[in-house]
Protein backbone atom coordinates (compact mmCIF):
# COMPACT_ATOMS: atom_id res chain seq x y z
CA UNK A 1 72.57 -19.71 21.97
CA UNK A 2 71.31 -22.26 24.42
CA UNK A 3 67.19 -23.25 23.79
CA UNK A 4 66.63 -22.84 27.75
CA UNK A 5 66.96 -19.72 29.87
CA UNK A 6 69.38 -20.48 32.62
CA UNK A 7 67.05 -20.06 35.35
CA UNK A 8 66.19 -22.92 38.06
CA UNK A 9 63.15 -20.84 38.73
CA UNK A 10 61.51 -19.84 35.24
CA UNK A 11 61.80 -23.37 34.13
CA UNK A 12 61.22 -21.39 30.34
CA UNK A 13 61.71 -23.84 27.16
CA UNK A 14 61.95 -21.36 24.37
CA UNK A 15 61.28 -24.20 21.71
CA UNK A 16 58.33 -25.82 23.53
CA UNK A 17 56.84 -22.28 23.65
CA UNK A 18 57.33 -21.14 19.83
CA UNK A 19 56.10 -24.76 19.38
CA UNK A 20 53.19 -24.58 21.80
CA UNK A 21 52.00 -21.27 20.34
CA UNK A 22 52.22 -21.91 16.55
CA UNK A 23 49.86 -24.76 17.28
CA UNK A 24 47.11 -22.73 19.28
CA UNK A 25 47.19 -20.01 16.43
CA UNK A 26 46.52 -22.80 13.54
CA UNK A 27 43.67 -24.60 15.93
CA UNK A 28 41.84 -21.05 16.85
CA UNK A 29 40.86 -20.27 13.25
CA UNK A 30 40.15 -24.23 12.28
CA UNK A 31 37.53 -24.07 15.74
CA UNK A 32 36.39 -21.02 14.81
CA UNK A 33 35.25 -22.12 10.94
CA UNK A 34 34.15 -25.35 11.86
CA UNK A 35 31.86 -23.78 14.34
CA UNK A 36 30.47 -21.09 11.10
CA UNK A 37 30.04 -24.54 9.01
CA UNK A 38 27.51 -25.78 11.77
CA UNK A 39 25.66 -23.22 12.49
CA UNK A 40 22.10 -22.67 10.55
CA UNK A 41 21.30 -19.65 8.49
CA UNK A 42 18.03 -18.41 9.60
CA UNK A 43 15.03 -19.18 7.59
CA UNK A 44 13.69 -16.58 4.93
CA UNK A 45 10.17 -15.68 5.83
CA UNK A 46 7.98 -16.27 3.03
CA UNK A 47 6.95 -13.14 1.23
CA UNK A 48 3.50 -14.40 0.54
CA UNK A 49 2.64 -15.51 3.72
CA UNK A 50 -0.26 -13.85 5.17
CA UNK A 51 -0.24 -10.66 7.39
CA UNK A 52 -2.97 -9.55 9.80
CA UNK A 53 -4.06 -5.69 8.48
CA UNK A 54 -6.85 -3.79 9.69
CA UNK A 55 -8.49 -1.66 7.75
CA UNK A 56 -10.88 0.79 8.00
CA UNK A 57 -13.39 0.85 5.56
CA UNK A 58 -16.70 3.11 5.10
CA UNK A 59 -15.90 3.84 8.92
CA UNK A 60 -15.97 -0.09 9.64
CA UNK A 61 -12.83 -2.27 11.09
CA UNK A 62 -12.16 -5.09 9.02
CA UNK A 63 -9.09 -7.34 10.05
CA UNK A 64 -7.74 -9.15 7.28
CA UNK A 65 -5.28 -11.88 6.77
CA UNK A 66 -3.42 -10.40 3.63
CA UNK A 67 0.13 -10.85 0.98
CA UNK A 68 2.21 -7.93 2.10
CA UNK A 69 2.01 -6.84 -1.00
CA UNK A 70 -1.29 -6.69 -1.39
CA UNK A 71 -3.33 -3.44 -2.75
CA UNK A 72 -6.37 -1.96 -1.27
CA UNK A 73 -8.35 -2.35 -4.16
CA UNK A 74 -7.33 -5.91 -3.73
CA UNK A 75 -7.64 -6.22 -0.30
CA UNK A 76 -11.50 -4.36 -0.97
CA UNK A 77 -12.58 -6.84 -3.89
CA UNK A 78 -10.73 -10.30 -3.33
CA UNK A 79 -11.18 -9.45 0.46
CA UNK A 80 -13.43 -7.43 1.93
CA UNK A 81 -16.33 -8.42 -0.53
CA UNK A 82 -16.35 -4.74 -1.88
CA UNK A 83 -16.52 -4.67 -5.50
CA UNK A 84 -17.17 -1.20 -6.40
CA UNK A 85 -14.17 -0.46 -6.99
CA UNK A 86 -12.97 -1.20 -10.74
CA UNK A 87 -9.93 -2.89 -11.84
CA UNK A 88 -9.55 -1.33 -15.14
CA UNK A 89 -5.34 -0.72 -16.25
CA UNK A 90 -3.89 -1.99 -12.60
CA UNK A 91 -1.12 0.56 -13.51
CA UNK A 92 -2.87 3.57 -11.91
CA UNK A 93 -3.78 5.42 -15.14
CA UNK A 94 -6.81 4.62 -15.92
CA UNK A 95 -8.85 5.73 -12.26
CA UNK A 96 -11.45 3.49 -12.41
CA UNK A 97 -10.04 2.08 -9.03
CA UNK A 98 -10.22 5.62 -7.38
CA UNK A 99 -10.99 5.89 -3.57
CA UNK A 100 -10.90 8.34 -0.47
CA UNK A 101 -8.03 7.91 1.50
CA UNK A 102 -8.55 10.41 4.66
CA UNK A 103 -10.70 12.02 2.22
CA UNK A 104 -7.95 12.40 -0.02
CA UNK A 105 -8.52 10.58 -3.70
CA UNK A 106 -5.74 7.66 -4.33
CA UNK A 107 -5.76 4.94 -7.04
CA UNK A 108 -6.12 1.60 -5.06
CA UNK A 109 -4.31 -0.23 -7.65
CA UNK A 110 -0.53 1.20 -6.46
CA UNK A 111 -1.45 1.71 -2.96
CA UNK A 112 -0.49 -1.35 -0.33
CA UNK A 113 -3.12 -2.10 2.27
CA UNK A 114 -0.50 -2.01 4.97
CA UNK A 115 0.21 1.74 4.03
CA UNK A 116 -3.74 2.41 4.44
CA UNK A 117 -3.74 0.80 8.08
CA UNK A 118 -5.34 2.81 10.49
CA UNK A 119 -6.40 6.04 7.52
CA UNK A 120 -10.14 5.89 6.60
CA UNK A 121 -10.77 4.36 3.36
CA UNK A 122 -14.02 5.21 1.82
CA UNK A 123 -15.47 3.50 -1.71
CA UNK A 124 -18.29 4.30 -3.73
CA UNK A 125 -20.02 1.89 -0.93
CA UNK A 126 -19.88 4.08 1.78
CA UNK A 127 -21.50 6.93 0.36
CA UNK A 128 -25.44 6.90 0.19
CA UNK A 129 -26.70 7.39 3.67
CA UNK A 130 -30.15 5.93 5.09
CA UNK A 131 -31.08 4.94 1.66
CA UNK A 132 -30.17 8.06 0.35
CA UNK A 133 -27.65 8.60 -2.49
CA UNK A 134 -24.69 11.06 -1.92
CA UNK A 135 -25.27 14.21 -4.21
CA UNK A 136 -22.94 13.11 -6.71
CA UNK A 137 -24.20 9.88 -6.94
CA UNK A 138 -27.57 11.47 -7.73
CA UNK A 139 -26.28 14.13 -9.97
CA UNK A 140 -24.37 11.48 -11.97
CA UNK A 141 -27.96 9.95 -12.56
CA UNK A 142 -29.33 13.04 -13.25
CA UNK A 143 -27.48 14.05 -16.02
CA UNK A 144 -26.42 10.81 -17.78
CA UNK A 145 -23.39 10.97 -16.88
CA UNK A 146 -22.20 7.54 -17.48
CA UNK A 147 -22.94 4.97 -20.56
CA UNK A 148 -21.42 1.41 -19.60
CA UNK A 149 -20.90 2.70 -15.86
CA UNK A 150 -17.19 0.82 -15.44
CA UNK A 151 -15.45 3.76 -14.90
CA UNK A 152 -18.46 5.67 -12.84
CA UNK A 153 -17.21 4.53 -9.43
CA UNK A 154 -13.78 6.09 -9.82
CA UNK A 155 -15.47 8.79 -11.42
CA UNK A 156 -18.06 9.64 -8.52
CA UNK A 157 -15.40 9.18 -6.14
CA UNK A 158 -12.82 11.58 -7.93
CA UNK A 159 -15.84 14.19 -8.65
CA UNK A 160 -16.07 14.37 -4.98
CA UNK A 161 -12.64 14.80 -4.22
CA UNK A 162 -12.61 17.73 -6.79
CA UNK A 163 -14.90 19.24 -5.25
CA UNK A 164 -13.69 19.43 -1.58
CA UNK A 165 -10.10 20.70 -3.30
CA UNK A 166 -12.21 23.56 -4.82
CA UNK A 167 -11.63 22.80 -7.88
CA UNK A 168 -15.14 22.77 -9.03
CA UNK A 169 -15.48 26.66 -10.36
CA UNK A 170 -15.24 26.52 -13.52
CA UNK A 171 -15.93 23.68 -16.50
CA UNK A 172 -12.06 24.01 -17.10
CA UNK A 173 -10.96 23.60 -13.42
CA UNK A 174 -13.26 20.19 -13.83
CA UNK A 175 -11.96 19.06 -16.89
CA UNK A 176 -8.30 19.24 -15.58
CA UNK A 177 -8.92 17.93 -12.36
CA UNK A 178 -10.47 14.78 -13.68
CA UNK A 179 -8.33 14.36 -16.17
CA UNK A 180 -7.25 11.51 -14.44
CA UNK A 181 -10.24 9.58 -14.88
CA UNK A 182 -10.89 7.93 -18.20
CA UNK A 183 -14.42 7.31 -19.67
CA UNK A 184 -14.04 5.26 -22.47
CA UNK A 185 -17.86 5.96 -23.45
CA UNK A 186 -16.92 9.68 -23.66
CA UNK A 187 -19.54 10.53 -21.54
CA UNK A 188 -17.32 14.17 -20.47
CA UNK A 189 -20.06 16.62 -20.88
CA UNK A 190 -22.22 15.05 -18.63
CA UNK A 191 -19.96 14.33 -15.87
CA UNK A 192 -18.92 17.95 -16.26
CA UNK A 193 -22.69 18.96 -15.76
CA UNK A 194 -22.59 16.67 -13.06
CA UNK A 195 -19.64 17.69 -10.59
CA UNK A 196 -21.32 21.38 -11.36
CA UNK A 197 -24.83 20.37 -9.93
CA UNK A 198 -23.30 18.21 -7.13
CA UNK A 199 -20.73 21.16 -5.71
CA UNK A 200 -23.10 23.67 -4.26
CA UNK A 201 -24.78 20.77 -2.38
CA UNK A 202 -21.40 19.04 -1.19
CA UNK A 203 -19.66 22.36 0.19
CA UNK A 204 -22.76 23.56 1.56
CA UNK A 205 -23.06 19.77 3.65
């Protein structure tokens, strides 16, 4: 069979086409991966570069350039100049690092400061008002409830917390819900006495 169509007008050349086309199959894919050889990868971002959080802490805004991974009780003691907070086991067992989170008691130590932007964080800072000591604070004092005072913060802060849960009726109902808070002093008794004297004040304020 002849390589040409027999038509004046087509002027068709079966073997230049096959030819023609095998070559613009080969060269599509060869442009096409030299083109993915040039072109950049983007750049990784840098995990620890700093991220602008605001926080807002004992009902002030603090804007803070931060590691995205950062913790609020990091963020509140490497950052914010708060200290109260104690780092005690950094593996949220321990509660020394206890705070109010929308009133609600967290351990700082697993909780990211991004996750507490824009909630109301309140530490053992924030609570004495015009010079005068929050209830538990005082009650705390009152009844020696505390011997080295490391894990007191946490304590006061979790104390309150119990109470606002209700969970303040009954020297059982206190033991159990403060469980979570270790005193390595064993000063219990006392810090029982203590959330008692402190509740009637707090749910009556």
């Amino acid at each position: 069979m002849s390589d040409k169509i027999n038509s004046p007008r087509s002027g068709f050349d079966r073997r230049a086409f096959l030819t023609g086309a095998a070559g613009t199959a080969v060269a599509i894919p060869l442009t096409a991966r030299a083109g993915n050889e040039t072109a950049q990868a983007p750049e990784a971002q840098d995990p620890a570069a700093p991220v602008q959080v605001t926080l807002r802490i004992n009902g002030d805004s603090r804007t803070l350039a931060l590691d995205a991974r950062t913790t609020v009780l990091d963020a509140l003691r490497e950052h914010a100049g708060l200290t109260g907070s104690k780092k005690g086991c950094d593996h949220g067992q321990c509660g020394a690092c206890t705070v109010l989170l929308d009133g609600q008691r967290v351990v700082s130590c697993l909780t990211l400061a991004s996750a507490a932007e824009g909630r109301e964080i309140t530490t053992i800072e924030g609570l004495a008002e015009g010079g005068k000591l929050h209830p538990m604070q005082q009650a705390f004092i009152d009844q020696d409830a505390f011997q080295c005072g490391y894990c007191t913060p946490g304590q006061i802060m979790s104390a309150i917390a119990c109470v606002r849960e209700g969970h303040a009726d009954s020297d059982d109902n206190i033991r159990e819900y403060m469980s979570g808070n270790i005193c390595r002093c064993a000063a219990y008794p006392n810090i029982v006495a203590a959330v008692k004297q402190a509740a009637p004040e707090i749910l009556k304020g």
